[in-house]
Protein backbone atom coordinates (compact mmCIF):
# COMPACT_ATOMS: atom_id res chain seq x y z
CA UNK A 1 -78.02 -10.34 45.91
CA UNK A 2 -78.18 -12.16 42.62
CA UNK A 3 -74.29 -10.79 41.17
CA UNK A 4 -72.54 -13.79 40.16
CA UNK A 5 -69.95 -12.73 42.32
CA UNK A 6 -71.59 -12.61 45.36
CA UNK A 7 -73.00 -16.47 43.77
CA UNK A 8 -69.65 -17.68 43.51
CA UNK A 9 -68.65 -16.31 47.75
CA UNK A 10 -71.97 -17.88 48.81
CA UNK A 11 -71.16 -21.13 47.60
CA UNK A 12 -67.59 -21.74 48.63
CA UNK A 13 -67.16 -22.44 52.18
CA UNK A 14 -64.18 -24.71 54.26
CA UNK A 15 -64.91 -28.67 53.20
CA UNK A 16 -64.42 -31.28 56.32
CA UNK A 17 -64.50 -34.53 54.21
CA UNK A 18 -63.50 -34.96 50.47
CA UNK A 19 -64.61 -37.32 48.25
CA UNK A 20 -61.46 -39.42 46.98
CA UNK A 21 -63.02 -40.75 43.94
CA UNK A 22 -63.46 -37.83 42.58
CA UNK A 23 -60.83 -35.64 41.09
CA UNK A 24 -60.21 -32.28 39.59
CA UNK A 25 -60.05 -32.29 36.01
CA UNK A 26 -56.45 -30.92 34.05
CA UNK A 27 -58.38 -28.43 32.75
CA UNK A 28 -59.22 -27.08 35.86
CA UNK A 29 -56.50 -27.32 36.97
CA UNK A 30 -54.24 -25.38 34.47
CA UNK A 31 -57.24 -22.69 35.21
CA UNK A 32 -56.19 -22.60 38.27
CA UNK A 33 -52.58 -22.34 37.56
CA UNK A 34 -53.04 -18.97 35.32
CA UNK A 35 -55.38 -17.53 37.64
CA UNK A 36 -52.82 -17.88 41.05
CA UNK A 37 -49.96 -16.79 38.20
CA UNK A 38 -52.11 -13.53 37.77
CA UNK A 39 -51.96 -12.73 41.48
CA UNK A 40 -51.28 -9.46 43.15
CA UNK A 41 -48.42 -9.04 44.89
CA UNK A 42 -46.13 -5.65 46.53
CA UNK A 43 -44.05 -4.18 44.00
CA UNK A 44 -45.27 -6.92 41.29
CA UNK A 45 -42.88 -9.15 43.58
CA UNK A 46 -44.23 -12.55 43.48
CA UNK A 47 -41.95 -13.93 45.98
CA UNK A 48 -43.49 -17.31 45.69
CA UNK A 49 -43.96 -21.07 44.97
CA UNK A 50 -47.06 -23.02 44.30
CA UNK A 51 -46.51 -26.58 45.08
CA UNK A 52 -49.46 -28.95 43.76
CA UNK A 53 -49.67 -32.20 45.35
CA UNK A 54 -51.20 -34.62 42.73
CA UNK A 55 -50.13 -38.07 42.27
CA UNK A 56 -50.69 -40.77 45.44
CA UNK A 57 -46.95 -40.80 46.03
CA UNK A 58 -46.76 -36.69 46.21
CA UNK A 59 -49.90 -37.40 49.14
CA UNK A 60 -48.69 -39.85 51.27
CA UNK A 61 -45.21 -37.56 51.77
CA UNK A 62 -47.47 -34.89 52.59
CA UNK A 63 -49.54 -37.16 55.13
CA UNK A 64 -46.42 -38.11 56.64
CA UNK A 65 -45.93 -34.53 57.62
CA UNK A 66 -48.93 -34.10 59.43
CA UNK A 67 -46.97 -36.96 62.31
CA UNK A 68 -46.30 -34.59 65.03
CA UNK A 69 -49.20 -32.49 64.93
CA UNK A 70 -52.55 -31.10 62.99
CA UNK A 71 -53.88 -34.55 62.43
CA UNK A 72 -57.48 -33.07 62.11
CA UNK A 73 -56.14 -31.70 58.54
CA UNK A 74 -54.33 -34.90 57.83
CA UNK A 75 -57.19 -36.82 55.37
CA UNK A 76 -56.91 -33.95 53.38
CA UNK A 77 -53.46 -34.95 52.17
CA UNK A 78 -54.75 -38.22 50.77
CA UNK A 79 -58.33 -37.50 50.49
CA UNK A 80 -58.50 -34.12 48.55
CA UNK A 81 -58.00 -34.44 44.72
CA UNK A 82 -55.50 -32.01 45.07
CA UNK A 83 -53.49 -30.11 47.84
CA UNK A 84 -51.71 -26.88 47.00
CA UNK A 85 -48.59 -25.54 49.32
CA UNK A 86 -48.17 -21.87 49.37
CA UNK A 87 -44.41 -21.17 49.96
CA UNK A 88 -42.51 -17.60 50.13
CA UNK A 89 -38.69 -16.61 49.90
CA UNK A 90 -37.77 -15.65 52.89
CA UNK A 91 -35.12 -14.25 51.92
CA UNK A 92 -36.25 -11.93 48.68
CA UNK A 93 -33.20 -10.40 47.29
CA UNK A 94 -32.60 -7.49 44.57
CA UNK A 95 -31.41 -10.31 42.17
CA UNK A 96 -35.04 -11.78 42.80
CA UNK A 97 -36.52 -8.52 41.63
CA UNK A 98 -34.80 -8.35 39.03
CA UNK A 99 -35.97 -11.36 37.24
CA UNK A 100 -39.08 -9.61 37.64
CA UNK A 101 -38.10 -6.59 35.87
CA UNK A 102 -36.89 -8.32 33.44
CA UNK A 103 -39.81 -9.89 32.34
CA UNK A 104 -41.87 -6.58 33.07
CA UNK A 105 -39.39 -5.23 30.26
CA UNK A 106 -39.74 -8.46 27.82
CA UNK A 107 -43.56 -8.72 28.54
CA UNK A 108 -43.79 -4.72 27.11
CA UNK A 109 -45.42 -3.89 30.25
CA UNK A 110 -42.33 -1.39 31.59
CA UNK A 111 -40.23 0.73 29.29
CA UNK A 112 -36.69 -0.31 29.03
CA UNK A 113 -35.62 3.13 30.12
CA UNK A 114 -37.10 2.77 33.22
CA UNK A 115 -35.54 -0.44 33.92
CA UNK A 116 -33.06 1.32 36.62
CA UNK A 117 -35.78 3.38 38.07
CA UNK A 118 -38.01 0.51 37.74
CA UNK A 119 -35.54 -1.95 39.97
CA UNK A 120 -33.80 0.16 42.36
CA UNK A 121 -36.89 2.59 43.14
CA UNK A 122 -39.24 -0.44 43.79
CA UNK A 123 -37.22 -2.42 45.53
CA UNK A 124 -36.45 0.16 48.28
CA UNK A 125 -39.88 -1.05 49.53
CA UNK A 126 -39.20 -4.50 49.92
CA UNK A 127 -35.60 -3.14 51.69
CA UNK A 128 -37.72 -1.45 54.35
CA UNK A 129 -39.22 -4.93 54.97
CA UNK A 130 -36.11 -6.43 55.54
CA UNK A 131 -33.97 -6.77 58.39
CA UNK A 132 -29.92 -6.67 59.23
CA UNK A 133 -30.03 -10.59 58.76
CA UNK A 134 -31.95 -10.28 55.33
CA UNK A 135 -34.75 -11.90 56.64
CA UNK A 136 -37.86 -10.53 55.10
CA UNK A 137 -40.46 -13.66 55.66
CA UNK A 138 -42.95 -11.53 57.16
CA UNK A 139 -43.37 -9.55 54.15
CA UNK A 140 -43.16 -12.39 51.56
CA UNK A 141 -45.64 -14.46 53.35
CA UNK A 142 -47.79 -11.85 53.15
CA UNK A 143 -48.25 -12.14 49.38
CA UNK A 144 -49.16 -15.57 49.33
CA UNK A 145 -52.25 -15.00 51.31
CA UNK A 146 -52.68 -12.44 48.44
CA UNK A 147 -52.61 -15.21 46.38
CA UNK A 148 -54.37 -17.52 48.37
CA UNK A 149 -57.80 -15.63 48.60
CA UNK A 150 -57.45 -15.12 44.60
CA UNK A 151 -57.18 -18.73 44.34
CA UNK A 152 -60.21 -19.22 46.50
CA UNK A 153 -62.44 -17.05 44.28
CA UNK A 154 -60.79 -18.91 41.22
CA UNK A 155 -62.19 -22.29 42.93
CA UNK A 156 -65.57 -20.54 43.56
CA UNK A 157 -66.33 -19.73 39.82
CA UNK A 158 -64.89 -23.14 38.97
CA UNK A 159 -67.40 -25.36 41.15
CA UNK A 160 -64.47 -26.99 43.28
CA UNK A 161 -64.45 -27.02 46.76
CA UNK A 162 -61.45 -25.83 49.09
CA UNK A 163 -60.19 -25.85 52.75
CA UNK A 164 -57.34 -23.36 53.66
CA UNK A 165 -55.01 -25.13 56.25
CA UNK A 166 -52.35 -22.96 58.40
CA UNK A 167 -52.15 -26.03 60.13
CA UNK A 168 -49.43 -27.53 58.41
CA UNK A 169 -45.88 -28.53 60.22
CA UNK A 170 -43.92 -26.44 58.27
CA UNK A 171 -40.77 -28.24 59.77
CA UNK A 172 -41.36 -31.16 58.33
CA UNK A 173 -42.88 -29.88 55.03
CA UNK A 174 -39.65 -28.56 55.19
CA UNK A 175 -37.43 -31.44 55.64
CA UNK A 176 -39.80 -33.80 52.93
CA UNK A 177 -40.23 -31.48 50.28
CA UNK A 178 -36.48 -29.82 50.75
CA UNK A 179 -35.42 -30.55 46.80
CA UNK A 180 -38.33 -28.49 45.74
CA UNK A 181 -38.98 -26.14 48.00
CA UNK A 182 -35.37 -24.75 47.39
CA UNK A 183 -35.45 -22.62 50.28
CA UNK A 184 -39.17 -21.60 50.45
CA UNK A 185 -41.18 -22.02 53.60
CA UNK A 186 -44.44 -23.07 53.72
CA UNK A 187 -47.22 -22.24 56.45
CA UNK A 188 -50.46 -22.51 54.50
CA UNK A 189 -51.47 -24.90 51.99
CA UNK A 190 -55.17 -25.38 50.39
CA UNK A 191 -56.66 -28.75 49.91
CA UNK A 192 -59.37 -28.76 46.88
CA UNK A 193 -61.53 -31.31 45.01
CA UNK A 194 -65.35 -31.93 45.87
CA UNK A 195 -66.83 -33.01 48.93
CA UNK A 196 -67.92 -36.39 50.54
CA UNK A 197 -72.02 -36.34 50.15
CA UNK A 198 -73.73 -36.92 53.36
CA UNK A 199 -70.19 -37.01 55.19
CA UNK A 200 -69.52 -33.39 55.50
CA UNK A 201 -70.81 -31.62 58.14
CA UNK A 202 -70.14 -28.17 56.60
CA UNK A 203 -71.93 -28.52 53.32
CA UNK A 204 -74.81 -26.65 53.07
CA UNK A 205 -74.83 -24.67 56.28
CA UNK A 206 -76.00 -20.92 55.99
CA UNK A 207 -73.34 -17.97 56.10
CA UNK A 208 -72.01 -16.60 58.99
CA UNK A 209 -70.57 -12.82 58.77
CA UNK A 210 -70.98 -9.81 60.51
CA UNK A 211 -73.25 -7.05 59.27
CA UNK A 212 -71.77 -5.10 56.76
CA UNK A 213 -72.99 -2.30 58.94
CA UNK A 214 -70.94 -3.75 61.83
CA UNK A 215 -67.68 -3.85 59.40
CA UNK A 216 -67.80 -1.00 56.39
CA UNK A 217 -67.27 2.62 57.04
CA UNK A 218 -68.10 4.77 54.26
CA UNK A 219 -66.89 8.20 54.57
């Protein structure tokens, strides 16, 4: 199939060496930024924080993470032109929504008259997700791998290359990135930039996916 779509899914795959010389340009990069900003999320939550990891010093606290365990991602953190952490509240409260109703008001996009509706309606969803403790990490995670597969299709169009990582410590991404993170928990993070020519056994390796027989019912 010739869609550019289908182009753009073709060519992205999961990198195993980056290229360190060569780097994503700002352009890109704020790109990026609006297209993970325009992410879907339940409710229009977006119970999340996108962490990008872009000067040396950012990198080698980010390698240090990787001490206990995962070393097979750790180049990434130096080697990638960029690494992005996907963090989510764990703890998404009705004074969380409702920053996002308030903007859903300012932005013209909800009438103020249904602000009330709009907040205490909604939120009931995002209630049912949440236990006695007001834990609801399960759910908010959730929307960052919402995010995360927009973000991959972003990179696709874009030309730069990607590898999602759930193996991260999220302990000790924790403890180092603590003043930023604010609360947030991270369990996936993205590296991106370009590969390493002739050093990455993954490049140019055909697709490997079921049959859409095997996977699509269409009733």
């Amino acid at each position: 199939m010739s869609h550019p779509i289908i182009q753009d899914l073709e060519r992205r795959y999961t990198v195993k060496k980056y290229d360190s010389n060569k780097r994503i340009s700002a352009e890109n990069i704020a790109v990026l930024q609006q297209a993970m900003r325009l992410s879907a999320s339940s409710i229009n939550s977006q119970p999340w924080k996108f962490i990008i990891i872009e000067s040396d010093a950012a990198k080698q606290r980010l390698h240090n993470t990787f001490a206990n365990k995962y070393q097979f991602n750790q180049p990434h953190a130096t080697e990638a032109s960029h690494i992005i952490l996907f963090a989510h509240n764990p703890a998404y409260t009705k004074d969380d929504y409702r920053k996002v109703v308030d903007v859903e008001v300012s932005s013209g996009h909800l009438p103020a008259e249904m602000y009330d509706n709009m907040l205490n309606g909604a939120f009931a969803f995002a209630e049912a997700n949440t236990n006695d403790a007001g834990f609801n990490g399960e759910w908010t995670k959730a929307q960052t791998y919402i995010a995360l597969g927009n973000t991959l299709h972003a990179l696709g169009r874009l030309g730069i290359d990607s590898t999602p990582m759930e193996g991260v410590d999220s302990e000790l991404i924790a403890e180092e990135f603590k003043q930023e993170l604010n609360g947030y928990v991270v369990e996936v993070a993205l590296a991106i930039g370009y590969h390493k020519e002739g050093e990455d056994y993954n490049h140019g390796l055909p697709k490997s996916r079921l049959p859409i027989e095997d996977i699509f019912t269409v009733l």
